[in-house]
C-alpha atoms as a PDB file:
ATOM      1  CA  UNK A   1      10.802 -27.081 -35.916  1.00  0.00           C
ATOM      2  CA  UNK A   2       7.965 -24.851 -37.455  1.00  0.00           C
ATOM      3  CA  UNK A   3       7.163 -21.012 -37.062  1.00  0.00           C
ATOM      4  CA  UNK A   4       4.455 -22.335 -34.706  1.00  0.00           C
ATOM      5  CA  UNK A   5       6.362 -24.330 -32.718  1.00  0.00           C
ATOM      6  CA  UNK A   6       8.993 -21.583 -32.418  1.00  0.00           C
ATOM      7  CA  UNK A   7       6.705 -19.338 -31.412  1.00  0.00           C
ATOM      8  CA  UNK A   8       4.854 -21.710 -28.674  1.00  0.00           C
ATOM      9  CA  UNK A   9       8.096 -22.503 -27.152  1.00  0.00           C
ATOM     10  CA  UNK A  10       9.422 -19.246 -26.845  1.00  0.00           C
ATOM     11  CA  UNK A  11       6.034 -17.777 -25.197  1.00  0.00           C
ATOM     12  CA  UNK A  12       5.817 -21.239 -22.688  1.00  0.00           C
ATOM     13  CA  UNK A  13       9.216 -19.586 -21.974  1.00  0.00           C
ATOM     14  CA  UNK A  14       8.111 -16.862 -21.104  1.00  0.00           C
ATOM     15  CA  UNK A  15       5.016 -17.195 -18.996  1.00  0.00           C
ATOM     16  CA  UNK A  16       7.469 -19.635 -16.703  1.00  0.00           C
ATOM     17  CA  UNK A  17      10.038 -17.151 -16.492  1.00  0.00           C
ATOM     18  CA  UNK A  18       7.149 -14.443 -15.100  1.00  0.00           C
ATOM     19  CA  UNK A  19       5.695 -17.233 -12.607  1.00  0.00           C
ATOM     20  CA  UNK A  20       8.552 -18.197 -11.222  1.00  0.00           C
ATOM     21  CA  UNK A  21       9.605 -16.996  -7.914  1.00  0.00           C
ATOM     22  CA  UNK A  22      12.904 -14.703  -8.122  1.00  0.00           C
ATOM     23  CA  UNK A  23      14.796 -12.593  -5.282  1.00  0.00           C
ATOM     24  CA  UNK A  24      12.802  -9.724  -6.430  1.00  0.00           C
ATOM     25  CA  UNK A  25       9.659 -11.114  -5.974  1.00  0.00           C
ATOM     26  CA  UNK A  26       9.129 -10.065  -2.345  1.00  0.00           C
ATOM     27  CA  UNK A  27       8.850  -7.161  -1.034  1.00  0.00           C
ATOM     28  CA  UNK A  28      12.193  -5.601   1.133  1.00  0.00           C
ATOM     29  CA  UNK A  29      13.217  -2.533   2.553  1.00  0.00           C
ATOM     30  CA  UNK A  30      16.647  -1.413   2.912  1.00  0.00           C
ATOM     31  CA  UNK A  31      18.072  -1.726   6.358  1.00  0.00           C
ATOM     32  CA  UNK A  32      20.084   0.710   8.240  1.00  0.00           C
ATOM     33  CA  UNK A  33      19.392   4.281  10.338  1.00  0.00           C
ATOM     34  CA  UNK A  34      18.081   7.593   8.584  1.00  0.00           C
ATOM     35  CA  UNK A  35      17.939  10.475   9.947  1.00  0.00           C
ATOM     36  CA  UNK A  36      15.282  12.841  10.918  1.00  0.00           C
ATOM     37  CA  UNK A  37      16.005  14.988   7.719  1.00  0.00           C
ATOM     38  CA  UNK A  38      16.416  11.737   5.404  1.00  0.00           C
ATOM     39  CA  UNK A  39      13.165  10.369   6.380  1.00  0.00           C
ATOM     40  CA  UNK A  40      11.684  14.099   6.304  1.00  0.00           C
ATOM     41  CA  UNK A  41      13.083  13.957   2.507  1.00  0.00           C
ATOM     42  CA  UNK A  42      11.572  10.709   2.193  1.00  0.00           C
ATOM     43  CA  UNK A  43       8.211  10.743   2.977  1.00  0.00           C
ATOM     44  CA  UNK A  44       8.037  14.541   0.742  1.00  0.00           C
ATOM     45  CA  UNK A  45       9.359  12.517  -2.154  1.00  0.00           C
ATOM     46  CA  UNK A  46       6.403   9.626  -1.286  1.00  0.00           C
ATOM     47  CA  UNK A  47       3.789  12.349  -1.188  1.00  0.00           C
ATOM     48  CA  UNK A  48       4.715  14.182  -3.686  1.00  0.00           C
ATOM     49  CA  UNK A  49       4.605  10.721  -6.019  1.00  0.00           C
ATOM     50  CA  UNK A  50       1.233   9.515  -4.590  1.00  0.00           C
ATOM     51  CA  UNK A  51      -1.911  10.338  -6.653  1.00  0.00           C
ATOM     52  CA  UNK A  52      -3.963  10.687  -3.721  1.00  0.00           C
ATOM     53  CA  UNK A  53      -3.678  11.254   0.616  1.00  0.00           C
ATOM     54  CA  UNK A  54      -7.123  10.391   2.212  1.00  0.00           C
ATOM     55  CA  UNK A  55      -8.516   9.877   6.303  1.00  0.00           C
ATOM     56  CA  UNK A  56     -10.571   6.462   5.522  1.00  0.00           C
ATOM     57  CA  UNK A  57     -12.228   4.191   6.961  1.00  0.00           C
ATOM     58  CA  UNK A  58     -12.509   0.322   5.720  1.00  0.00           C
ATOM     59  CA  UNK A  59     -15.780  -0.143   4.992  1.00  0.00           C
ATOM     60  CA  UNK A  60     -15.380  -3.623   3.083  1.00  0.00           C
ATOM     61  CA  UNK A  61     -11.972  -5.532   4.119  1.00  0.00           C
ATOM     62  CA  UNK A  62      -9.442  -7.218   1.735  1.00  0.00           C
ATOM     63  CA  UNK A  63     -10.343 -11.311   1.608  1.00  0.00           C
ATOM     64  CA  UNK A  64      -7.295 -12.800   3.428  1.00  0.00           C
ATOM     65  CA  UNK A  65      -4.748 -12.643   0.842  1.00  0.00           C
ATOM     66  CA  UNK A  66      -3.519 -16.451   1.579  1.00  0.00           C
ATOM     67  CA  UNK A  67      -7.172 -17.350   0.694  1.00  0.00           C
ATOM     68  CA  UNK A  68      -7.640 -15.569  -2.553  1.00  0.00           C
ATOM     69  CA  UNK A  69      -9.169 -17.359  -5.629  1.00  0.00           C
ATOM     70  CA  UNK A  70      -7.083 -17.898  -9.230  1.00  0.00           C
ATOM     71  CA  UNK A  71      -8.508 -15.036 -11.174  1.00  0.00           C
ATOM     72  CA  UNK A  72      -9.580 -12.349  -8.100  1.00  0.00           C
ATOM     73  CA  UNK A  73      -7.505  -9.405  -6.461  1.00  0.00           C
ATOM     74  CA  UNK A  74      -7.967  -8.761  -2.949  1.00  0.00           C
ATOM     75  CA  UNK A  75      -9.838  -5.691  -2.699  1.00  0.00           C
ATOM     76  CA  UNK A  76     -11.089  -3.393   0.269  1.00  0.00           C
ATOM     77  CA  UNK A  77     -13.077  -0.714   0.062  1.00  0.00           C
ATOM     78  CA  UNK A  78     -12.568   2.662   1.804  1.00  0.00           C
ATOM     79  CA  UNK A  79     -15.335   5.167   2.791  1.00  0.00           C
ATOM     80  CA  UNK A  80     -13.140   8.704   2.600  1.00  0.00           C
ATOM     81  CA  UNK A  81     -13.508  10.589   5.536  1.00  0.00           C
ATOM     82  CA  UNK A  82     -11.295  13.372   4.146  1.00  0.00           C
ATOM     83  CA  UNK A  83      -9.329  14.216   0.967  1.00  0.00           C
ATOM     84  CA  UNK A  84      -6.006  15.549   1.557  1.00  0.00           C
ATOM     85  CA  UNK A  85      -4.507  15.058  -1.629  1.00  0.00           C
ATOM     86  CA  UNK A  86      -5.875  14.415  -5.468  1.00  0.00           C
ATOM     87  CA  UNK A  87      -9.531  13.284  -5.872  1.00  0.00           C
ATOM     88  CA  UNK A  88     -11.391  10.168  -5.127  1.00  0.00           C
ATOM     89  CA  UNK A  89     -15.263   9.381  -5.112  1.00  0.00           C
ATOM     90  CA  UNK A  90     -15.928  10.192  -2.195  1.00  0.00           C
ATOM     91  CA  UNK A  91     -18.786   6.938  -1.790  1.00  0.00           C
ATOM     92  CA  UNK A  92     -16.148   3.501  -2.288  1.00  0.00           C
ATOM     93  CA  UNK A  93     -12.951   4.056  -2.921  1.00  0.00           C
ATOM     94  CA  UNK A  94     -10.936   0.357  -4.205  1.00  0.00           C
ATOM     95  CA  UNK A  95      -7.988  -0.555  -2.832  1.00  0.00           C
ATOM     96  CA  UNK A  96      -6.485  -3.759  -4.472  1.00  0.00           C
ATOM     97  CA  UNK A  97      -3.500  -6.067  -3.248  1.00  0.00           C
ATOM     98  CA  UNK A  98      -1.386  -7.105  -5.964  1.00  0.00           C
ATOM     99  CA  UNK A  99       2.454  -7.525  -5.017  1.00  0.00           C
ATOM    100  CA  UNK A 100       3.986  -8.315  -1.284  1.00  0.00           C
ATOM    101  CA  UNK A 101       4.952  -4.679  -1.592  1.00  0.00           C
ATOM    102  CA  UNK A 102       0.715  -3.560  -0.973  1.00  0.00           C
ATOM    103  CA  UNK A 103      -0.713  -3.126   2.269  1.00  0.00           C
ATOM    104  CA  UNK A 104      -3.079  -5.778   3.608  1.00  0.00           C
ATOM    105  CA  UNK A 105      -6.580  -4.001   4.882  1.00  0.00           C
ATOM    106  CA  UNK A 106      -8.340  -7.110   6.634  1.00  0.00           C
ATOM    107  CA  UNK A 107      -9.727  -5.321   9.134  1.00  0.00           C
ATOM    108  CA  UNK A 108     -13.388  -3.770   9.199  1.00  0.00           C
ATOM    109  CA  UNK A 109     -13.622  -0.260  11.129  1.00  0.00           C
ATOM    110  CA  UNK A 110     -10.048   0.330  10.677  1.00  0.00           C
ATOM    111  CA  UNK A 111      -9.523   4.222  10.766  1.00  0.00           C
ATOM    112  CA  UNK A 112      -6.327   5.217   8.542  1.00  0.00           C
ATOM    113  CA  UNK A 113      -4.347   8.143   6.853  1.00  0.00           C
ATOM    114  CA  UNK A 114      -2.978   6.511   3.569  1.00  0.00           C
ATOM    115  CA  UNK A 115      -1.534   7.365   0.729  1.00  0.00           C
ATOM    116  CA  UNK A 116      -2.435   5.896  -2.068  1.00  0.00           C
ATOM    117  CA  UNK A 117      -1.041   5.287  -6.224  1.00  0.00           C
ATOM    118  CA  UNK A 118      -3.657   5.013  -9.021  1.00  0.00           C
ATOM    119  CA  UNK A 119      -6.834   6.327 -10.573  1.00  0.00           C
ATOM    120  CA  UNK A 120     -10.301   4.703 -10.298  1.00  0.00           C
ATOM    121  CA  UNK A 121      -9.076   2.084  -8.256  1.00  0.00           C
ATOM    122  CA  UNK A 122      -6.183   2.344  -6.115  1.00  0.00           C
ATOM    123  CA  UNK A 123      -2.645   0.453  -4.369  1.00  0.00           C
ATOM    124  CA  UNK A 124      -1.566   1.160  -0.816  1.00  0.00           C
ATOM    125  CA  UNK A 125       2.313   0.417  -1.087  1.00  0.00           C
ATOM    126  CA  UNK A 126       4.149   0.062   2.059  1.00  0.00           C
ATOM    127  CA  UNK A 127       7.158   1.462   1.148  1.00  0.00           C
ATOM    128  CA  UNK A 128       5.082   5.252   0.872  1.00  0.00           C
ATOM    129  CA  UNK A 129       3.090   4.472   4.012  1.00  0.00           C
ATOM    130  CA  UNK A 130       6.392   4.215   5.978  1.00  0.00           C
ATOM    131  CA  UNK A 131       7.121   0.631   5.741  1.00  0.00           C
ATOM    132  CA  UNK A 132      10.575  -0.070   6.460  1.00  0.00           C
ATOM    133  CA  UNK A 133      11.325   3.140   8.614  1.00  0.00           C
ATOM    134  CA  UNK A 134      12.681   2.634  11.808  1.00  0.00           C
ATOM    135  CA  UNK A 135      10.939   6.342  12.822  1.00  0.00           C
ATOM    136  CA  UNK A 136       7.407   6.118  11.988  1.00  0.00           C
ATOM    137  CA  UNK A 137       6.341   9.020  14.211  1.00  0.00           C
ATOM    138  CA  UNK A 138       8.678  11.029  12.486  1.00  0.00           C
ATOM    139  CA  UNK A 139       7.603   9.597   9.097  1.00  0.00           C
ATOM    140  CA  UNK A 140       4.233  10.367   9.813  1.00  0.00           C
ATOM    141  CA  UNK A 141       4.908  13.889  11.201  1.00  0.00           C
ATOM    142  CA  UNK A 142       6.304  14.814   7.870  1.00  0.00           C
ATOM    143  CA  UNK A 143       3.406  13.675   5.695  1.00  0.00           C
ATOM    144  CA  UNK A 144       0.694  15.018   8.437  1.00  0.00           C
ATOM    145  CA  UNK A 145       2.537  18.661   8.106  1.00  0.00           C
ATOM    146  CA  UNK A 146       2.276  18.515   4.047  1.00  0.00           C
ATOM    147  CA  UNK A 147      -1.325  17.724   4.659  1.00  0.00           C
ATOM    148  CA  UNK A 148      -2.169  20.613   6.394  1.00  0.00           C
ATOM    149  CA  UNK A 149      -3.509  19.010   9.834  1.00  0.00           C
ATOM    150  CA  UNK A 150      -1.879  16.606  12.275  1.00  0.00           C
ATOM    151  CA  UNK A 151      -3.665  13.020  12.537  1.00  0.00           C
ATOM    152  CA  UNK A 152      -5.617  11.443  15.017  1.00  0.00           C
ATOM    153  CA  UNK A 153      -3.930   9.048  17.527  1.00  0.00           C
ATOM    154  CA  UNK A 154      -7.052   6.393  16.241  1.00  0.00           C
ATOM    155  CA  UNK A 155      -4.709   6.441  12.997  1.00  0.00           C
ATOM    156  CA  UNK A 156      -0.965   6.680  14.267  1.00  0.00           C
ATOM    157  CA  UNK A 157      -0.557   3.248  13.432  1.00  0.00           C
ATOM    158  CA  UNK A 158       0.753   2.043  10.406  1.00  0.00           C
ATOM    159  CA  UNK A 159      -2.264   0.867   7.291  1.00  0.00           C
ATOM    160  CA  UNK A 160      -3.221  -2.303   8.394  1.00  0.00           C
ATOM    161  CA  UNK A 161      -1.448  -3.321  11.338  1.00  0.00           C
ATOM    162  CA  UNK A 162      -3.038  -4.855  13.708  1.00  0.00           C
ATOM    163  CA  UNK A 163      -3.598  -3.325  16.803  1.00  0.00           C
ATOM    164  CA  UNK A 164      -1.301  -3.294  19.951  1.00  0.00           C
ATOM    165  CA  UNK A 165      -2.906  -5.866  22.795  1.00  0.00           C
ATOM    166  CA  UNK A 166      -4.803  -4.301  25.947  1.00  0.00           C
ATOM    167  CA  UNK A 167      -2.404  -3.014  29.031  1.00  0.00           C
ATOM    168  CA  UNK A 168       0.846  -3.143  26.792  1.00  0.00           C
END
């Protein structure tokens, strides 16, 4: 076998191994009760690791993620209502879906308090938006205190969820 042929073989190898779908590949949270101050702890150690925390509203939703074209990231795009955290034009601000782990913004009008990872253009992870805990309210306390200003109730929800039905 040549160099060349070496070398082709070993990077086919590799760009299968990336495709292919592992345990890893989706996104999970780990399962089991917190308590107040553990999920206190957590969402300080989220905010203090995300580059920005912004009031938004979706402006331009993701395409359905299912439906996405070979080549093109879901984006939405968020008009910023107000900066909590970090800076962000305050026009557009891009908010991409690229693992399981992102949020999902399909929905136009969609009022939100997010954190957010990045620079220019921007992830919404669920994991720092309080996917996974059992105590959202509590969740969202925390990171409404280290704002500086208590949410809304139009954005008590969790990023991208949709809403509860009529009379429930």
């Amino acid at each position: 076998m040549t160099l060349d042929r070496q070398m082709l073989t070993i990077a086919a190898a590799g760009v299968c191994t990336l495709l292919s779908p592992s345990a890893g590949s989706a996104c999970s949270f780990a399962q089991g009760s917190m308590t107040a101050s553990q999920i206190k702890q957590q969402a300080a150690d989220h905010f203090k690791r995300a580059t920005v925390l912004i009031d938004a509203e979706v402006i331009e939703p993701m395409s359905s993620v299912s439906d996405s074209k070979p080549g093109l990231t879901p984006t939405a795009y968020l008009r910023v209502l107000k900066t909590w955290k970090g800076g962000v034009q305050p026009d557009l601000v891009p908010v991409v879906y690229i693992s399981s782990c992102d949020i999902v913004l399909e929905r136009k009008g969609e009022r939100l308090r997010i954190l957010l990872i990045g620079e220019g253009v921007f992830r919404a992870d669920q994991g720092m938006n309080g996917g996974g805990v059992i105590d959202l309210p509590t969740y969202n306390a925390e990171i409404d205190r280290l704002a500086g200003q208590r949410r809304s109730t139009a954005m008590d929800q969790f990023p991208g969820a949709l809403p509860s039905p009529e009379g429930n």
